[in-house]
N, C-alpha and C. Protein backbone atom coordinates (compact mmCIF):
# COMPACT_ATOMS: atom_id res chain seq x y z
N UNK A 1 -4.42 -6.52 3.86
CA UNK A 1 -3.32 -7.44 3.91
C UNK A 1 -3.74 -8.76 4.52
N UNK A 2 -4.57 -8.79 5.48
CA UNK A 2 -5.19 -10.00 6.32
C UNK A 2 -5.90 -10.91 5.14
N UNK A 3 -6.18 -10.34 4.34
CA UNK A 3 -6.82 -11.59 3.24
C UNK A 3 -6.15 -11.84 1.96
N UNK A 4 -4.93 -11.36 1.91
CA UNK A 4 -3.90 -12.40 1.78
C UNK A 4 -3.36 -12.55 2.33
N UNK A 5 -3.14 -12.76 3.67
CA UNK A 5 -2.20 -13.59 4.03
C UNK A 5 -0.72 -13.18 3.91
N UNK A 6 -0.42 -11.73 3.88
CA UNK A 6 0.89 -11.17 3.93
C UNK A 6 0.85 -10.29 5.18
N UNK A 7 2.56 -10.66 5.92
CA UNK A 7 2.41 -9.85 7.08
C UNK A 7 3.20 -8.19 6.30
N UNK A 8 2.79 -7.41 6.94
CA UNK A 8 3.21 -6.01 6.70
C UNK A 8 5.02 -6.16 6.20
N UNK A 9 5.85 -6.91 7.21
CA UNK A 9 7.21 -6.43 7.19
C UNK A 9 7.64 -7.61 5.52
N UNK A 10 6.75 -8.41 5.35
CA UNK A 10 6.90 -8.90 4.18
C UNK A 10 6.30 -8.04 3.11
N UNK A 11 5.61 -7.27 3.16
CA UNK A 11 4.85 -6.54 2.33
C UNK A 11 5.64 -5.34 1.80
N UNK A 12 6.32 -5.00 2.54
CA UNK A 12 6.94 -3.43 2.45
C UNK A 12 8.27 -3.91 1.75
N UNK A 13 9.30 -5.21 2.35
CA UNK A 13 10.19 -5.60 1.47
C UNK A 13 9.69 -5.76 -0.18
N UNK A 14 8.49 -6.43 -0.24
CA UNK A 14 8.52 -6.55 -1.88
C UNK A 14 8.25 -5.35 -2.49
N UNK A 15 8.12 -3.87 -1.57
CA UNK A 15 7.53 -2.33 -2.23
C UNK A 15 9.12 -1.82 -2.05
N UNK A 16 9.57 -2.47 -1.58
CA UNK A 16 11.03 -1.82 -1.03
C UNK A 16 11.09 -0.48 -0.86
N UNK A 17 10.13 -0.62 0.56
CA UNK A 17 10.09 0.61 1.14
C UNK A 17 10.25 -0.10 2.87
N UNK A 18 10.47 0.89 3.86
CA UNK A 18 10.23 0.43 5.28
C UNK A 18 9.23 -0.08 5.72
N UNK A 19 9.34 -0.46 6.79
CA UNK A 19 7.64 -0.98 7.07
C UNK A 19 6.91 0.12 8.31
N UNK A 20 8.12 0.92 8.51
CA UNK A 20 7.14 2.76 8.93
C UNK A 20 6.90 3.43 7.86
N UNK A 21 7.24 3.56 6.66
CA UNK A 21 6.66 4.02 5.42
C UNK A 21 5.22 2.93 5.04
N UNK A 22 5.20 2.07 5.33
CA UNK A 22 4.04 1.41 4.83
C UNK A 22 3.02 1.34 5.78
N UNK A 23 3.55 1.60 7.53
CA UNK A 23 2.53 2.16 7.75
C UNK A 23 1.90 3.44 7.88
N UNK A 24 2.23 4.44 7.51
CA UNK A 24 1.66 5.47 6.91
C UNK A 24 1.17 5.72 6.06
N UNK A 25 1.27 4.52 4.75
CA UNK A 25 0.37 4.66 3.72
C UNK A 25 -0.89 4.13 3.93
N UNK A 26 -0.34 2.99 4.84
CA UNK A 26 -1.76 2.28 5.46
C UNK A 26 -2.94 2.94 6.57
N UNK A 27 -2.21 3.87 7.07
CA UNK A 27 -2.89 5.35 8.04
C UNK A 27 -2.90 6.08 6.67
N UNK A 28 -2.13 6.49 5.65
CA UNK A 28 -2.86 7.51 4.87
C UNK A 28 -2.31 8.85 5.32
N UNK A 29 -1.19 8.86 5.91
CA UNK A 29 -0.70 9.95 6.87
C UNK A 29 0.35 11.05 6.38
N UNK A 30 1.02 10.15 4.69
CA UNK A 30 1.98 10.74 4.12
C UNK A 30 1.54 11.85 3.22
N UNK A 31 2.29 12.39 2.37
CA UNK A 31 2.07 13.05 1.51
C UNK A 31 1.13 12.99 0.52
N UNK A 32 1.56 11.69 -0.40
CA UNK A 32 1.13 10.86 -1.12
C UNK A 32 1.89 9.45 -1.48
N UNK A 33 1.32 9.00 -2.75
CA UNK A 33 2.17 7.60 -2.81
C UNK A 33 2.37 7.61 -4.47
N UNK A 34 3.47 7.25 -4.34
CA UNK A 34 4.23 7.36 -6.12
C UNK A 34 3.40 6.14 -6.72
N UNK A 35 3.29 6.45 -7.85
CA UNK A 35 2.55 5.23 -8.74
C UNK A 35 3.30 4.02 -8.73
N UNK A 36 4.78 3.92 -8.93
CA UNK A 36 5.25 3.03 -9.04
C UNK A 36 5.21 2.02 -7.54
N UNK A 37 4.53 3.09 -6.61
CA UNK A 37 4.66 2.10 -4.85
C UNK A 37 2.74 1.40 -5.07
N UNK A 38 2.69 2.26 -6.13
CA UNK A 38 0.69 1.67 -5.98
C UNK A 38 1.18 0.65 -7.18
N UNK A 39 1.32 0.80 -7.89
CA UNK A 39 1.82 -0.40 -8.84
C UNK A 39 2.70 -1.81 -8.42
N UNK A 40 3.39 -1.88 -7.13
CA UNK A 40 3.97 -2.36 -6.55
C UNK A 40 2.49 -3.24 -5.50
N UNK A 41 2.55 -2.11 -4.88
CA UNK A 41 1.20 -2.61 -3.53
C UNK A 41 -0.11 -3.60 -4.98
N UNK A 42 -0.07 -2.87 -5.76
CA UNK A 42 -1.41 -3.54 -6.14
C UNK A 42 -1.05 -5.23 -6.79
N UNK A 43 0.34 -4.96 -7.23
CA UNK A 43 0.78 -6.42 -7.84
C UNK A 43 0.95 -7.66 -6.53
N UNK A 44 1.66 -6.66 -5.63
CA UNK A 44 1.72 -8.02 -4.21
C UNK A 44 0.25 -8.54 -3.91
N UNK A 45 -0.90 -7.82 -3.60
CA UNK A 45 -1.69 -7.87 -3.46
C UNK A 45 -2.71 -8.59 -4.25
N UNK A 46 -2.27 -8.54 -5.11
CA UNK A 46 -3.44 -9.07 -6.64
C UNK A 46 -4.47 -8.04 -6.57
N UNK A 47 -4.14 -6.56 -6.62
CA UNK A 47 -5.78 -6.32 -6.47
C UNK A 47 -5.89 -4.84 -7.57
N UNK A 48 -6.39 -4.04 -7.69
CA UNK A 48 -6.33 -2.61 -8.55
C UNK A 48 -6.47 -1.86 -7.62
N UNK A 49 -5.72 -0.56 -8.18
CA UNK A 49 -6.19 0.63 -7.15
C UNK A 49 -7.37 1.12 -6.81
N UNK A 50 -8.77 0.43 -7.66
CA UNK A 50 -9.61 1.33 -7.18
C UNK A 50 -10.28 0.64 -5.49
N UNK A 51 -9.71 -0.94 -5.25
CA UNK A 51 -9.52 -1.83 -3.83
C UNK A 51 -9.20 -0.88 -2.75
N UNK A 52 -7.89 -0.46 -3.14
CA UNK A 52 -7.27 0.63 -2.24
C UNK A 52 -7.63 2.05 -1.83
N UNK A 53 -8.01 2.72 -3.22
CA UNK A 53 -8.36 3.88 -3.23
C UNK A 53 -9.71 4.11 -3.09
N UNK A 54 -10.10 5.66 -2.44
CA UNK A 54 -11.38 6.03 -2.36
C UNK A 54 -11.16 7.71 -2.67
N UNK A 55 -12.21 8.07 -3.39
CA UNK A 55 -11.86 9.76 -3.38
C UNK A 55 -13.39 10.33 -2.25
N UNK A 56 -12.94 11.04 -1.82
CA UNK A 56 -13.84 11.53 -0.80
C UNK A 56 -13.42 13.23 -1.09
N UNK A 57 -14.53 13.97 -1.08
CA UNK A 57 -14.75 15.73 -1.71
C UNK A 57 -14.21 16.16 0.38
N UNK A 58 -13.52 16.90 -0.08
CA UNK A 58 -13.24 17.87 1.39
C UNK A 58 -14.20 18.35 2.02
């Protein structure tokens, strides 16, 4: 978020979600995240999910 230049509580309004739901996605702490909130995050952002995402084997 620091390199654009969006603060979190602006960030989570345009996902229209809370901004304690967004930080848990940002800890990674939830369940998961609906496509339409990664489709959301990736458009505010300008970026693709693979920016965001990482798969790591258990």
């Amino acid at each position: 978020m620091a390199t654009q230049k969006i603060r979190s509580k602006e960030l989570a309004s345009l996902l229209g979600i809370t901004a304690a739901n967004l930080s848990l996605l940002n800890e990674w702490q939830g369940q998961g995240v609906k496509m339409a909130t990664l489709d959301k995050l990736c458009a505010a952002l300008d970026c693709q999910p693979s920016d965001l995402l990482e798969f790591q084997k258990d």
